[in-house]
Protein backbone atom coordinates (compact mmCIF):
# COMPACT_ATOMS: atom_id res chain seq x y z
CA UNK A 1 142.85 166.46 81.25
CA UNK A 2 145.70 164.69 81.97
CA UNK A 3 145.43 161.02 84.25
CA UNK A 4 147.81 158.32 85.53
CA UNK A 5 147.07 154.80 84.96
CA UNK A 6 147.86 152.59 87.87
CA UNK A 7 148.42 149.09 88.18
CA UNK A 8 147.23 146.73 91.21
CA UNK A 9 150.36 148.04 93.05
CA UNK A 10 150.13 150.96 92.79
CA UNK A 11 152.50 152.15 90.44
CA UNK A 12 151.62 154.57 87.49
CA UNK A 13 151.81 152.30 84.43
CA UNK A 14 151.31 155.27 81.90
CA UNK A 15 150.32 159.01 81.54
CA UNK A 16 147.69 159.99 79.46
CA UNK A 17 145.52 162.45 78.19
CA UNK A 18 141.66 161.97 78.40
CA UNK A 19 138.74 164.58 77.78
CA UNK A 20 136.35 161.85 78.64
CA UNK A 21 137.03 159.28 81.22
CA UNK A 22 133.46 157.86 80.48
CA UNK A 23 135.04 157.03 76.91
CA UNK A 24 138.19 154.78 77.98
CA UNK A 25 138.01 152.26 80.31
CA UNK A 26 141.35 151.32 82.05
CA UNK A 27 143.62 148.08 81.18
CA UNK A 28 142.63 145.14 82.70
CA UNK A 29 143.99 145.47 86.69
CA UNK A 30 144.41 149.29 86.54
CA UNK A 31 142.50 152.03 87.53
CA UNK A 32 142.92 156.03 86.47
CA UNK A 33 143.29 158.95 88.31
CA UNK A 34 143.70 162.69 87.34
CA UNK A 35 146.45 164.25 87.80
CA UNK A 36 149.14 167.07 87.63
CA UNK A 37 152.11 165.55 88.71
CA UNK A 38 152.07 161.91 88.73
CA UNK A 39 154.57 160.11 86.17
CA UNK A 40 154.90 156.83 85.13
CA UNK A 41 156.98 155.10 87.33
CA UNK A 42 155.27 156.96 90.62
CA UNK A 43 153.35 155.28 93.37
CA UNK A 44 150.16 156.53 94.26
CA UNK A 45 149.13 156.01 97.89
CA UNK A 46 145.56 157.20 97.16
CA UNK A 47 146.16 160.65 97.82
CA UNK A 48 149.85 161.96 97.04
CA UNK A 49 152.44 160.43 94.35
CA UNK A 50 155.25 159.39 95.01
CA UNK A 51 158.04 159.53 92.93
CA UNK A 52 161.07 156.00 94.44
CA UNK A 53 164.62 156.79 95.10
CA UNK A 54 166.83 155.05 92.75
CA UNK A 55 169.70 153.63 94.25
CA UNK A 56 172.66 153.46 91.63
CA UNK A 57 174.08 150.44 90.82
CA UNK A 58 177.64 150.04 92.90
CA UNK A 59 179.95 146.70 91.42
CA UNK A 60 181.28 144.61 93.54
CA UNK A 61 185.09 145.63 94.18
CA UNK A 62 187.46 143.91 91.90
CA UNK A 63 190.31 141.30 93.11
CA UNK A 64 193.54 142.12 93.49
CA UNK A 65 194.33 139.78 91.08
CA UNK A 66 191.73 141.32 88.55
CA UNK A 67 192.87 145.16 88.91
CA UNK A 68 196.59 143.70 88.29
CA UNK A 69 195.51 142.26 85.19
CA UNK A 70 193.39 144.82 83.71
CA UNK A 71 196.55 147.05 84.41
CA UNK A 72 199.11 145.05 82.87
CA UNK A 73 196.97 145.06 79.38
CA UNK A 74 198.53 148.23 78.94
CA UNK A 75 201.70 148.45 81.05
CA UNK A 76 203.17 151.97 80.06
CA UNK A 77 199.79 153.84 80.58
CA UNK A 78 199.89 152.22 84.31
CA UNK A 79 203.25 153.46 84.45
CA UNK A 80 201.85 156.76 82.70
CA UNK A 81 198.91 156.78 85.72
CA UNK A 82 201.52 155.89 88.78
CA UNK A 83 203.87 158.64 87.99
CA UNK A 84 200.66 161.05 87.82
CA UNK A 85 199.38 160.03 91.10
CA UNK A 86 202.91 160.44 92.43
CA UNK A 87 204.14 163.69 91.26
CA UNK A 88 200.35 165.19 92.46
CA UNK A 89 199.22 165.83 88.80
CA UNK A 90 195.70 165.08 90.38
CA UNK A 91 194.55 167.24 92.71
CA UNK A 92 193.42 165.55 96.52
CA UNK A 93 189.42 165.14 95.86
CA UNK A 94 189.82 166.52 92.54
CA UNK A 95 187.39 166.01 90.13
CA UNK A 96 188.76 166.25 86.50
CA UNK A 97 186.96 165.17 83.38
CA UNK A 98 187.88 162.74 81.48
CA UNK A 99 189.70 165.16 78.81
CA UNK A 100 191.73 166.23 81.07
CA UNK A 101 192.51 163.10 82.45
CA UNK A 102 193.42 162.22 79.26
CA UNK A 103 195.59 165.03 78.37
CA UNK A 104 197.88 164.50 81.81
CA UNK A 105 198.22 160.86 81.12
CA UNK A 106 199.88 161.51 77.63
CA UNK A 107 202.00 163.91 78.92
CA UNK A 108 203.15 161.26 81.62
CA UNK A 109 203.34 158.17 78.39
């Protein structure tokens, strides 16, 4: 049967698979519970699991200064990227991968 092994708060630790629970005691701190669902990284409120939302990580925004030196590493492909933006090679809330991206830029160098 598979159980969850949770820590003091409350958070599944680890996923495993027991036929006896008599036969494995827990780690130190932890307790186990059987489940179907639960995964390690879950909370368990003693009833339901919980799986936490995961807030990406945003960077702070860069400095004026910073962009303008990042873009004058390579002058011609900021050129390249200015006359793209300009002449509406990128489509308003377009979404392009990065090959095509890519491919317009060239065209632009």
């Amino acid at each position: 049967m598979r159980h969850a092994v949770i820590n003091g708060s409350s958070k599944v630790v680890n996923v495993i698979q027991l036929v006896d629970l008599a036969g494995w005691p827990p780690p130190s701190g932890c307790y186990v519970v059987q489940t179907d669902t639960g995964d390690i990284g879950d909370f368990y409120d003693g009833t339901n699991f919980i799986t936490p939302v995961v807030t990406p990580h945003i960077p702070p925004p860069m400095a004026a200064d910073q962009l303008f030196d990042i873009l004058m590493l390579n002058r011609s492909l900021s050129i390249a990227l200015i006359r793209a933006l300009n002449d509406g090679s990128f489509p308003i809330g377009g979404n392009l991968p990065a090959a095509q991206i890519k491919t317009i830029l060239k065209a632009k160098l």
